[in-house]
C-alpha atoms as a PDB file:
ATOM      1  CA  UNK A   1       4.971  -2.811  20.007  1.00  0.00           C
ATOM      2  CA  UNK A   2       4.127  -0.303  17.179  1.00  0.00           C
ATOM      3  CA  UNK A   3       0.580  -0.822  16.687  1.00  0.00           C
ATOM      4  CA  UNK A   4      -2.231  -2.820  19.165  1.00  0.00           C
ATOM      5  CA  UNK A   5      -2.880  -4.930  15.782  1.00  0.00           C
ATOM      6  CA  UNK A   6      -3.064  -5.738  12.120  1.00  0.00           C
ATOM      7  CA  UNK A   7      -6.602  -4.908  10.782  1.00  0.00           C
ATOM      8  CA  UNK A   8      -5.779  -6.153   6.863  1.00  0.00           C
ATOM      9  CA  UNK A   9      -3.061  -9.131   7.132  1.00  0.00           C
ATOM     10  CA  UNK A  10      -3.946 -10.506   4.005  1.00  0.00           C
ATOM     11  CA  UNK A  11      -0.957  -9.991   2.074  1.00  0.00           C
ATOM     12  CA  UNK A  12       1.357 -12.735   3.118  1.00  0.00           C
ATOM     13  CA  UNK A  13       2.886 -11.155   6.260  1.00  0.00           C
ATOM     14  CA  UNK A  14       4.845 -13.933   8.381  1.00  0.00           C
ATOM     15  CA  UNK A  15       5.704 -13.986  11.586  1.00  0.00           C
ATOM     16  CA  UNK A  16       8.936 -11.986  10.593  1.00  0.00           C
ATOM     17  CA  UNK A  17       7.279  -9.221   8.790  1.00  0.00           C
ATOM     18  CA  UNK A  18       4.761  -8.571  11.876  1.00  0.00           C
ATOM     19  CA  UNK A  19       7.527  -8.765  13.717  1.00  0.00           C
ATOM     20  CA  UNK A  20       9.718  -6.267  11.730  1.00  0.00           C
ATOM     21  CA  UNK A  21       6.855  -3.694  11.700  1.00  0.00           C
ATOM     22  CA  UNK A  22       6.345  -4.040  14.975  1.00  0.00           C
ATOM     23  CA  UNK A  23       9.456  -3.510  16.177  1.00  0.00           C
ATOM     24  CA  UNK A  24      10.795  -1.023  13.915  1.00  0.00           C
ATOM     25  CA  UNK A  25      12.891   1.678  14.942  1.00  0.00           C
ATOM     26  CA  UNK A  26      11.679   4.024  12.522  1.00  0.00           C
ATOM     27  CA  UNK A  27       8.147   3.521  13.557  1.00  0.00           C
ATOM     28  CA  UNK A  28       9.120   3.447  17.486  1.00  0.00           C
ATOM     29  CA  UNK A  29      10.317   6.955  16.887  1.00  0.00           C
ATOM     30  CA  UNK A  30       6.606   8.470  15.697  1.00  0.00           C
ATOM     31  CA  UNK A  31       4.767  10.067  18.202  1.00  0.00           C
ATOM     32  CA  UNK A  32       1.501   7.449  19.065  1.00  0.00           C
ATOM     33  CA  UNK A  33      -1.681   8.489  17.052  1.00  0.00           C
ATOM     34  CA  UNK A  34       0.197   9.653  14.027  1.00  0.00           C
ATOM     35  CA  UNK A  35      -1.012   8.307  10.532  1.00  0.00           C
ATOM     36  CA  UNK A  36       1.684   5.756   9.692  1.00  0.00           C
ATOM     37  CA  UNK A  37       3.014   5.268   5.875  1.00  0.00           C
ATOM     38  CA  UNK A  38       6.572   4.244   5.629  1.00  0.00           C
ATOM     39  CA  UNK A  39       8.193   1.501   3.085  1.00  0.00           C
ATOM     40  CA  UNK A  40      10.392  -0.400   4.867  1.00  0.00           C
ATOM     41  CA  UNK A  41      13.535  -2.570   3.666  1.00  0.00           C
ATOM     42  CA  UNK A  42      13.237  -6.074   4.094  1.00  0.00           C
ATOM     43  CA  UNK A  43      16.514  -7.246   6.092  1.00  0.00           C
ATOM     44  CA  UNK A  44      18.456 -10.544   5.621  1.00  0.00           C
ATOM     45  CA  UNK A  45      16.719 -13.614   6.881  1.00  0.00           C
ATOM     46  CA  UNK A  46      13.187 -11.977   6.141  1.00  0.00           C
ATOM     47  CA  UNK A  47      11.361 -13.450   3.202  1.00  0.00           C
ATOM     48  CA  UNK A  48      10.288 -11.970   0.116  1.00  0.00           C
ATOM     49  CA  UNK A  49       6.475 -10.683   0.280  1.00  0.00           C
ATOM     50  CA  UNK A  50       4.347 -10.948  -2.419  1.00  0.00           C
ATOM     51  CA  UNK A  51       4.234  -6.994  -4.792  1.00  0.00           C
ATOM     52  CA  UNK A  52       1.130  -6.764  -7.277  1.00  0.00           C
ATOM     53  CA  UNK A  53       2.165  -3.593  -8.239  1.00  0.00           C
ATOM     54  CA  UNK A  54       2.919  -2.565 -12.131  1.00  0.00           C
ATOM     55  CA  UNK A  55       3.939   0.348 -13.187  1.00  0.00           C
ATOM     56  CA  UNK A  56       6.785   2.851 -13.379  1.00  0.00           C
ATOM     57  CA  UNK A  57       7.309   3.013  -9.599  1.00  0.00           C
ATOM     58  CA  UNK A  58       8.799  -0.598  -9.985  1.00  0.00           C
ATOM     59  CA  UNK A  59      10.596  -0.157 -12.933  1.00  0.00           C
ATOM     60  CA  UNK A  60       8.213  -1.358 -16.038  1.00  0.00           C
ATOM     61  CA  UNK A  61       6.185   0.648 -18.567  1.00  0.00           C
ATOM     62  CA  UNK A  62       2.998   2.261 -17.888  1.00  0.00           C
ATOM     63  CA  UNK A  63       0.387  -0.201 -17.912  1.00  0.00           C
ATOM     64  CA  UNK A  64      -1.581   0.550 -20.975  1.00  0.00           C
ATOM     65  CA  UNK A  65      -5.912   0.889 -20.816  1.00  0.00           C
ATOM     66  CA  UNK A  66      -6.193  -1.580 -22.826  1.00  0.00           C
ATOM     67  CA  UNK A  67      -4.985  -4.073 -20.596  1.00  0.00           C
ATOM     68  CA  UNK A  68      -6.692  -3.325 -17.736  1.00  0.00           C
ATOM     69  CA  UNK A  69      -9.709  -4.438 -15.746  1.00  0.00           C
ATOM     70  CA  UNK A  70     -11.744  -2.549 -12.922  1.00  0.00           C
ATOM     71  CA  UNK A  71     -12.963  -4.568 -10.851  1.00  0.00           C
ATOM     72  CA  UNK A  72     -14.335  -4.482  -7.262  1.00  0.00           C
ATOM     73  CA  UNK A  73     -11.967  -6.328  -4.745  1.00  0.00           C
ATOM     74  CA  UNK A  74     -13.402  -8.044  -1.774  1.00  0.00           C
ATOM     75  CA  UNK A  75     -15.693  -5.458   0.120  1.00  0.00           C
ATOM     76  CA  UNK A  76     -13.609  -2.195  -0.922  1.00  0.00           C
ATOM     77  CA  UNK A  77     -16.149   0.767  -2.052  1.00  0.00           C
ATOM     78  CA  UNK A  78     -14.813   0.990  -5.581  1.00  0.00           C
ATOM     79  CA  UNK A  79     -12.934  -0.788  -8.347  1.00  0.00           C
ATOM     80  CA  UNK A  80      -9.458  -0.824  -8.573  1.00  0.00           C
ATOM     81  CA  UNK A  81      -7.398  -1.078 -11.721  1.00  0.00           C
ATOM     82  CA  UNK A  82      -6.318  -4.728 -12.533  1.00  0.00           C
ATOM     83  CA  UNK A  83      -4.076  -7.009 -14.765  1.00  0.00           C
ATOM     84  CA  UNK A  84      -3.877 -10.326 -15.286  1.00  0.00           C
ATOM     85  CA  UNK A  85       0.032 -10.858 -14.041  1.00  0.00           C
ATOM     86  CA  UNK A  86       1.378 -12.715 -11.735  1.00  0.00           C
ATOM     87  CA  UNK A  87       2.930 -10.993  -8.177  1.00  0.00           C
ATOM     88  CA  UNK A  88       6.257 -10.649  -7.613  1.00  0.00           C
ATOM     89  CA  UNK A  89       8.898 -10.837  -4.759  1.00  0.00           C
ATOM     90  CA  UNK A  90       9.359  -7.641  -3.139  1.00  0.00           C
ATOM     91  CA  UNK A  91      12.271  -6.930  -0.636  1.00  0.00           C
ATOM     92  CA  UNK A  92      10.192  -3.693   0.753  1.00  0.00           C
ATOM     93  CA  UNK A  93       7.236  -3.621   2.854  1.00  0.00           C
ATOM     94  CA  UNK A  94       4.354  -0.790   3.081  1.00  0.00           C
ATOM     95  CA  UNK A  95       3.185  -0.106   6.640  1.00  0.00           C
ATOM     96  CA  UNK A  96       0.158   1.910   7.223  1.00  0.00           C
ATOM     97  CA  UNK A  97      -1.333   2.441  10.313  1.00  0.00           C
ATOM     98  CA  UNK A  98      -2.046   4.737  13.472  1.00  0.00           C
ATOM     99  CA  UNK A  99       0.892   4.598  15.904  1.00  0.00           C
ATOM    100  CA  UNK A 100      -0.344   3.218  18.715  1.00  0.00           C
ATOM    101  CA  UNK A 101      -3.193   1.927  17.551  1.00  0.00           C
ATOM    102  CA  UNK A 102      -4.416  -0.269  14.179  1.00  0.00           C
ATOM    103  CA  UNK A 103      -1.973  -1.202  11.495  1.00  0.00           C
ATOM    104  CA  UNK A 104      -4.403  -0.657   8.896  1.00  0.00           C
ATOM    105  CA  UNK A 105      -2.094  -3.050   6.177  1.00  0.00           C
ATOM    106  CA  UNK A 106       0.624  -3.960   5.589  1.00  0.00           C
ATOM    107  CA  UNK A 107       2.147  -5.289   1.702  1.00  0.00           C
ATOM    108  CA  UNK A 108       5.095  -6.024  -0.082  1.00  0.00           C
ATOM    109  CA  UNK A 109       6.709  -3.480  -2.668  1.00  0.00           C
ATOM    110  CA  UNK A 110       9.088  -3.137  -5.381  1.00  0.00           C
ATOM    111  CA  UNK A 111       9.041   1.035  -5.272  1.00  0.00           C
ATOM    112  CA  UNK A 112      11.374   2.611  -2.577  1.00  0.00           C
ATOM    113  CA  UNK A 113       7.593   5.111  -2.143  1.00  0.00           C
ATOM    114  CA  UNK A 114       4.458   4.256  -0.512  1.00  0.00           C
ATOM    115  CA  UNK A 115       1.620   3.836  -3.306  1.00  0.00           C
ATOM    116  CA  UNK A 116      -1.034   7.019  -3.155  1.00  0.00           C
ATOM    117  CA  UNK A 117      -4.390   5.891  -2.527  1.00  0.00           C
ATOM    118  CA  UNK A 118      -6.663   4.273  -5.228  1.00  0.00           C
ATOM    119  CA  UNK A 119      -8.609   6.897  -6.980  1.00  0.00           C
ATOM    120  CA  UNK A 120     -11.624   5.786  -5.617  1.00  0.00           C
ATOM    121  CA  UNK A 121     -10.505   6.205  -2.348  1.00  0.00           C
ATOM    122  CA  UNK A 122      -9.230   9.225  -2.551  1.00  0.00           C
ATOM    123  CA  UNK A 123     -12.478  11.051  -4.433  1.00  0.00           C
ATOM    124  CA  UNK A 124     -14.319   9.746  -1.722  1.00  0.00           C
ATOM    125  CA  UNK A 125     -12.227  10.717   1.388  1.00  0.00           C
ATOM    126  CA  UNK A 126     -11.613  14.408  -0.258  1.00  0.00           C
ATOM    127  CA  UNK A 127     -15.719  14.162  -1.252  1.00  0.00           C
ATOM    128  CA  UNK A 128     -16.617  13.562   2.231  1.00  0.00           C
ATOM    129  CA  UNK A 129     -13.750  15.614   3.573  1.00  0.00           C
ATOM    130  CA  UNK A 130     -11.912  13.056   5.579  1.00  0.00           C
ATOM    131  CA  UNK A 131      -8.237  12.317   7.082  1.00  0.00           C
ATOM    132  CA  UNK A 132      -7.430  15.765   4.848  1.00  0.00           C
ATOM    133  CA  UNK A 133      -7.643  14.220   1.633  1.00  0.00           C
ATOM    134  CA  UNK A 134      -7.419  17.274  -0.710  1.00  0.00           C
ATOM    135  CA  UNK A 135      -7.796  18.087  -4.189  1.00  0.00           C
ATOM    136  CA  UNK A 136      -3.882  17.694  -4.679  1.00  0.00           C
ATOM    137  CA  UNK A 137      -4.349  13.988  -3.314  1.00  0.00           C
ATOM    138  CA  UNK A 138      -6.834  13.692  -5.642  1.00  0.00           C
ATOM    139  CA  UNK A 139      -5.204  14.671  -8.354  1.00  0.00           C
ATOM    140  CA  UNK A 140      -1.428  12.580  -7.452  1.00  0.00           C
ATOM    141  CA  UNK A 141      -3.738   9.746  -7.271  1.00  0.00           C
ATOM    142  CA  UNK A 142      -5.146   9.983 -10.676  1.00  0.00           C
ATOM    143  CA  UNK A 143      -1.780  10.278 -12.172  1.00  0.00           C
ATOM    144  CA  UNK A 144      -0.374   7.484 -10.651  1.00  0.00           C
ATOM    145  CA  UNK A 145      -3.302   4.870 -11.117  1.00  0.00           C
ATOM    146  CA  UNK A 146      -3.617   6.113 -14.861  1.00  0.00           C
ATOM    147  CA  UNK A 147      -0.340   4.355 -15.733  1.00  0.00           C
ATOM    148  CA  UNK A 148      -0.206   1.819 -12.937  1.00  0.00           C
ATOM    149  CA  UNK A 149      -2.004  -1.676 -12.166  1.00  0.00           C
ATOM    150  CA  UNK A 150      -2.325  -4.301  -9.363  1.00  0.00           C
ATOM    151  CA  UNK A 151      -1.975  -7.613 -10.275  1.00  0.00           C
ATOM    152  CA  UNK A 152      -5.349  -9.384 -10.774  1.00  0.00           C
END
């Protein structure tokens, strides 16, 4: 096994996916206690997960300001940019995790690229100076979330 569990399994994962992540090959081959972030493929036979992503990363327009909400989502420490649109099927799957240890999450995706960070989280981490977050991530992050929206 990849990871001793899932700490955010939230996002649809079936017995398939945790099993896929789990017993992935490309994981297996990180050294234990490495920070995880891979997108993997969804094989045959796997179902779809759910993607709230929008954005140029899966193929649409930026997501314009003006149709976009912040909003706070469950007990994270900041808002994260929203839109009221439906998910869609996603045939790739975002693992993040210590190897060996927690799989922090784990989410569908329609971009072949992990996500970077909400801005939020990534001023704060760099702020506070933790996992290495520096002013680059910082920066990568605001790019990306200026033009890109989950899915309400």
């Amino acid at each position: 096994m990849n990871f001793l569990h899932i700490a955010h399994d939230d996002h649809g994962l079936t017995a398939a996916h945790v099993s896929l992540l789990q017993n992935s090959p490309e994981i297996a081959a990180i050294e234990d206690d490495t920070f995880v972030l891979v997108v993997l493929p969804l094989p045959d036979g796997v179902p779809s997960l759910p993607c709230a992503l929008y954005g140029p990363s899966v193929g649409d327009a930026p997501v314009r300001d003006s149709d976009v909400i912040f909003e706070v989502r469950g007990d994270r420490g900041g808002a994260s940019r929203l839109v009221d649109r439906p998910h869609r099927p996603a045939r790739n799957m975002v693992v993040c995790g210590m190897k060996g240890g927690a799989c922090f999450t784990a989410y569908g995706t329609g971009a072949s690229k992990p996500s970077p960070m909400e801005l939020w989280d990534a001023e704060n981490k760099h702020e506070k100076g933790l996992f290495g977050v520096s002013a680059a991530d910082v920066e990568r992050s605001r790019a990306f979330w200026a033009v890109h929206a989950l899915a309400r």
